[in-house]
Protein backbone atom coordinates (compact mmCIF):
# COMPACT_ATOMS: atom_id res chain seq x y z
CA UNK A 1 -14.09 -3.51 18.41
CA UNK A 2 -17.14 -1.14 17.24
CA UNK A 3 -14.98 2.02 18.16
CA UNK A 4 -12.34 0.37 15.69
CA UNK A 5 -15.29 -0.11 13.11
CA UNK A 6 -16.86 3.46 13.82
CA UNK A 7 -13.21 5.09 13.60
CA UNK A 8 -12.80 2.94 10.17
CA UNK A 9 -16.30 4.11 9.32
CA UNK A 10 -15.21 8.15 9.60
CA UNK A 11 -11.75 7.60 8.03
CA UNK A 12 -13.80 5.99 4.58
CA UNK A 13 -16.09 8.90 5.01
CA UNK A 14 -13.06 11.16 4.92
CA UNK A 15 -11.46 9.65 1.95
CA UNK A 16 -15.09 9.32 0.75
CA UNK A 17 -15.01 13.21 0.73
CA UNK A 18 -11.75 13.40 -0.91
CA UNK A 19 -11.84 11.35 -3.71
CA UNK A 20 -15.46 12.60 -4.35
CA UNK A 21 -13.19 16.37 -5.81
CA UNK A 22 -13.64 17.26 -9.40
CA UNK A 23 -12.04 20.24 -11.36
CA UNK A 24 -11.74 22.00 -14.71
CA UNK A 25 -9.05 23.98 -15.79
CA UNK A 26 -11.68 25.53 -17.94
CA UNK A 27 -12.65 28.84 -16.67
CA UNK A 28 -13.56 32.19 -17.76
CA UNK A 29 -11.69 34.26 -14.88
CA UNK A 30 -10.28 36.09 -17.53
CA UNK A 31 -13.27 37.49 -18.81
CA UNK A 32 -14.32 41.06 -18.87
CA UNK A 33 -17.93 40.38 -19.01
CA UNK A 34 -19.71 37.45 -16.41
CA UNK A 35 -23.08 36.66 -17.06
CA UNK A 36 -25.30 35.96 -13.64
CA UNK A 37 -25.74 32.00 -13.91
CA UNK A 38 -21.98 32.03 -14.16
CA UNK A 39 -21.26 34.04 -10.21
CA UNK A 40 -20.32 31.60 -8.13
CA UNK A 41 -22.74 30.24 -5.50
CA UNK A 42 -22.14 28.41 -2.45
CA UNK A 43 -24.45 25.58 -0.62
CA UNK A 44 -24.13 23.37 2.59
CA UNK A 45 -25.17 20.01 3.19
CA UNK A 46 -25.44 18.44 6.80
CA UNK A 47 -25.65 14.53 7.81
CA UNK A 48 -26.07 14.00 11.02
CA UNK A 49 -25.60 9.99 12.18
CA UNK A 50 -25.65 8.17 15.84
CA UNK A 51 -23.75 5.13 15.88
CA UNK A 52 -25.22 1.79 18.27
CA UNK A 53 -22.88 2.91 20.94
CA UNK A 54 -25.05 6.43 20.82
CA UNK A 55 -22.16 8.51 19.48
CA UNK A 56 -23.11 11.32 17.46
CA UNK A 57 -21.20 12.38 14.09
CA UNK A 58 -21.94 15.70 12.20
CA UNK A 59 -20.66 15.98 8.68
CA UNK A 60 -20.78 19.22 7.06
CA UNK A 61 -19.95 20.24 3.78
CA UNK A 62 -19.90 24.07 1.84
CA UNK A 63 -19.09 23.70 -1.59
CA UNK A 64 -17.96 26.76 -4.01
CA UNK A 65 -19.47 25.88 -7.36
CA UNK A 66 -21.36 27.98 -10.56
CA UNK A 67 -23.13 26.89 -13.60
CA UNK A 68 -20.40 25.08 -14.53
CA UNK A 69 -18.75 23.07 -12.60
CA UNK A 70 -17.62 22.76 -8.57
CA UNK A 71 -14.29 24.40 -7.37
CA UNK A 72 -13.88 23.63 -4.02
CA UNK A 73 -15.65 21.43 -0.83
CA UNK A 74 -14.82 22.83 2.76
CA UNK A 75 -15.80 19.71 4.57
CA UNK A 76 -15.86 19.14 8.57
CA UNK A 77 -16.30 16.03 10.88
CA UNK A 78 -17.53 16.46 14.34
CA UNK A 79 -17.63 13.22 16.21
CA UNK A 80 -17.89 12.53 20.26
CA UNK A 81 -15.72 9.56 20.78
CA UNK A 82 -15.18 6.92 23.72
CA UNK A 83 -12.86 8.16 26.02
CA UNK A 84 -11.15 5.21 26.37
CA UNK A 85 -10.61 4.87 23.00
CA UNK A 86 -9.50 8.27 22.16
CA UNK A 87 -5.76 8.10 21.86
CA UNK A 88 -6.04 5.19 19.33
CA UNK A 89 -8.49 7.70 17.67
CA UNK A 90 -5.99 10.57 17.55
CA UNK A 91 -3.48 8.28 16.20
CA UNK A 92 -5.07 7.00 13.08
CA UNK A 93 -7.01 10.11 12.68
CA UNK A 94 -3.42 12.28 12.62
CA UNK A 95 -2.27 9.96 10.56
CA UNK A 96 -5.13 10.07 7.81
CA UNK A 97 -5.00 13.78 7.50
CA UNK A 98 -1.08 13.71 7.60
CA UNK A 99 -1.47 12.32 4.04
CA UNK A 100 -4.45 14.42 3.56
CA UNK A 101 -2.51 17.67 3.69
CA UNK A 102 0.65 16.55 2.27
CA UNK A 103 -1.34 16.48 -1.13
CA UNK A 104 -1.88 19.26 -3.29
CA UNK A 105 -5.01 21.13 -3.34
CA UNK A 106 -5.85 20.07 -0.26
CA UNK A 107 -5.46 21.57 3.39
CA UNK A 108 -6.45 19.32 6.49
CA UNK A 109 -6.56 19.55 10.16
CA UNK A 110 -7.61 17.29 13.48
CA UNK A 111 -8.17 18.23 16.79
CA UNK A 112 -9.71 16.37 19.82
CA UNK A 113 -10.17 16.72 23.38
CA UNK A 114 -10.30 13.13 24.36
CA UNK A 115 -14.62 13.06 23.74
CA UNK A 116 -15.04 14.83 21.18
CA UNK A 117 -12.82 14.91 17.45
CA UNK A 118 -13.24 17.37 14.36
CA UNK A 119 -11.13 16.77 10.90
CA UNK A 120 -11.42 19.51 8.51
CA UNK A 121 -10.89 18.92 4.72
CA UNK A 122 -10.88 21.88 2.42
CA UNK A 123 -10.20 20.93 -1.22
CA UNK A 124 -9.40 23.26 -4.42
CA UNK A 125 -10.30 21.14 -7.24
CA UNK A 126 -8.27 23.42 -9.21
CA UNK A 127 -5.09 22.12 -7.71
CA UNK A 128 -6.00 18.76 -6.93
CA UNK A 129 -3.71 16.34 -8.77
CA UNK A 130 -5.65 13.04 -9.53
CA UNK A 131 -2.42 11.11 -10.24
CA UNK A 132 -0.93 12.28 -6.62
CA UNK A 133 -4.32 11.43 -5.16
CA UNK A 134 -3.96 7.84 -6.00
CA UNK A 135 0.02 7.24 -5.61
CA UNK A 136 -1.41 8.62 -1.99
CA UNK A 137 -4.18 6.30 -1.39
CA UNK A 138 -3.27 3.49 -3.41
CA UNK A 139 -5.98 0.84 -3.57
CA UNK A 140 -8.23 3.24 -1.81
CA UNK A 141 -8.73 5.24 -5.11
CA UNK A 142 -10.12 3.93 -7.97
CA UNK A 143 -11.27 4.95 -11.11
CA UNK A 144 -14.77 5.67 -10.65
CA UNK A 145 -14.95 8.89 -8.51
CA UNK A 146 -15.42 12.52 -9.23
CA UNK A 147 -11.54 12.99 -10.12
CA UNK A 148 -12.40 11.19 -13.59
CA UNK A 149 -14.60 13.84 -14.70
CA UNK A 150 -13.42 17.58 -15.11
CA UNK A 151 -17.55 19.06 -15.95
CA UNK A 152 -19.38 18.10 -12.51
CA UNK A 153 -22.46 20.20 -12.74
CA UNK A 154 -23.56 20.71 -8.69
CA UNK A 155 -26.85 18.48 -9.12
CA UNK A 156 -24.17 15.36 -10.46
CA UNK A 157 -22.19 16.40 -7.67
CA UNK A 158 -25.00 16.27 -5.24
CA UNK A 159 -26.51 12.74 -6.90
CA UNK A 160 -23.28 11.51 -6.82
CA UNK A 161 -21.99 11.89 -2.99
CA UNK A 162 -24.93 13.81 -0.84
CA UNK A 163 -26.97 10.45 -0.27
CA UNK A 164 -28.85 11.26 3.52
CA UNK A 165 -27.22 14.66 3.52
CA UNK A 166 -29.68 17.91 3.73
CA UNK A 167 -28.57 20.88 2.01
CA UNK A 168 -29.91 24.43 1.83
């Protein structure tokens, strides 16, 4: 029953991670002349948790962001798992990043060797599309995440979703 929990546990996470995306189709690619605070930067923020059962899960996260706003989250999963509960894990775990990567703006992956899982979640917050999100995820989505605001700076972004991560 705590494996079901835990497994529930990542897949929130996950979606957590997902619905956390913001975008603005504001940008000055076009320009001919970038100022320094507007080169984009990258940063990457670790959490590291061990459930009761002693199972470790590593979540890492590199976003792509600049004075602006944040363009896109590369974020990975790494969890060892109960052995004898690994195929129901692989099951609802394929099946979360199934509709993960059927959306756009987003590319997602899952592997496992029966211990040990890793998802993968990289989203373009260019070419998420909010409405797609939620027909997606249904009640799982609501209003109050990142996708309702199109100026994220990277500190909102970090206040908003990096509680008990570490970044550099």
């Amino acid at each position: 029953m705590f494996v079901k929990k835990r497994l529930f546990g990542i897949a929130l996470l996950l979606l957590v991670l997902l619905i956390t995306g913001c975008g603005s189709t504001n940008n000055n690619s076009g320009s001919t002349s970038k100022k320094l605070i507007d080169l984009k930067k990258t940063m990457t923020c670790k959490k590291e948790e061990v459930d009761d059962d002693g199972f470790k899960t590593t979540s890492t996260m590199k976003i792509t962001y600049d004075s602006k706003q944040v363009y896109k989250v590369k974020s990975t999963v790494e969890s060892q798992i109960d052995p004898e509960y690994a195929e129901f894990t692989e099951s609802v775990s394929k099946a979360l990043i199934e509709k993960f990567d059927s959306l756009d703006g987003i590319d997602a992956s899952y592997s496992s060797d029966g211990s040990n899982s890793k998802m993968k979640i990289d989203v373009d917050y260019k070419k998420v599309n909010p409405d797609q999100v939620n027909e997606a995820f249904g009640d799982l989505y609501t209003d109050q995440n990142m996708y309702s605001k199109t100026d994220y700076t990277i500190e909102q972004f970090k206040i908003d979703n990096f509680d008990g991560y570490t970044c550099d």
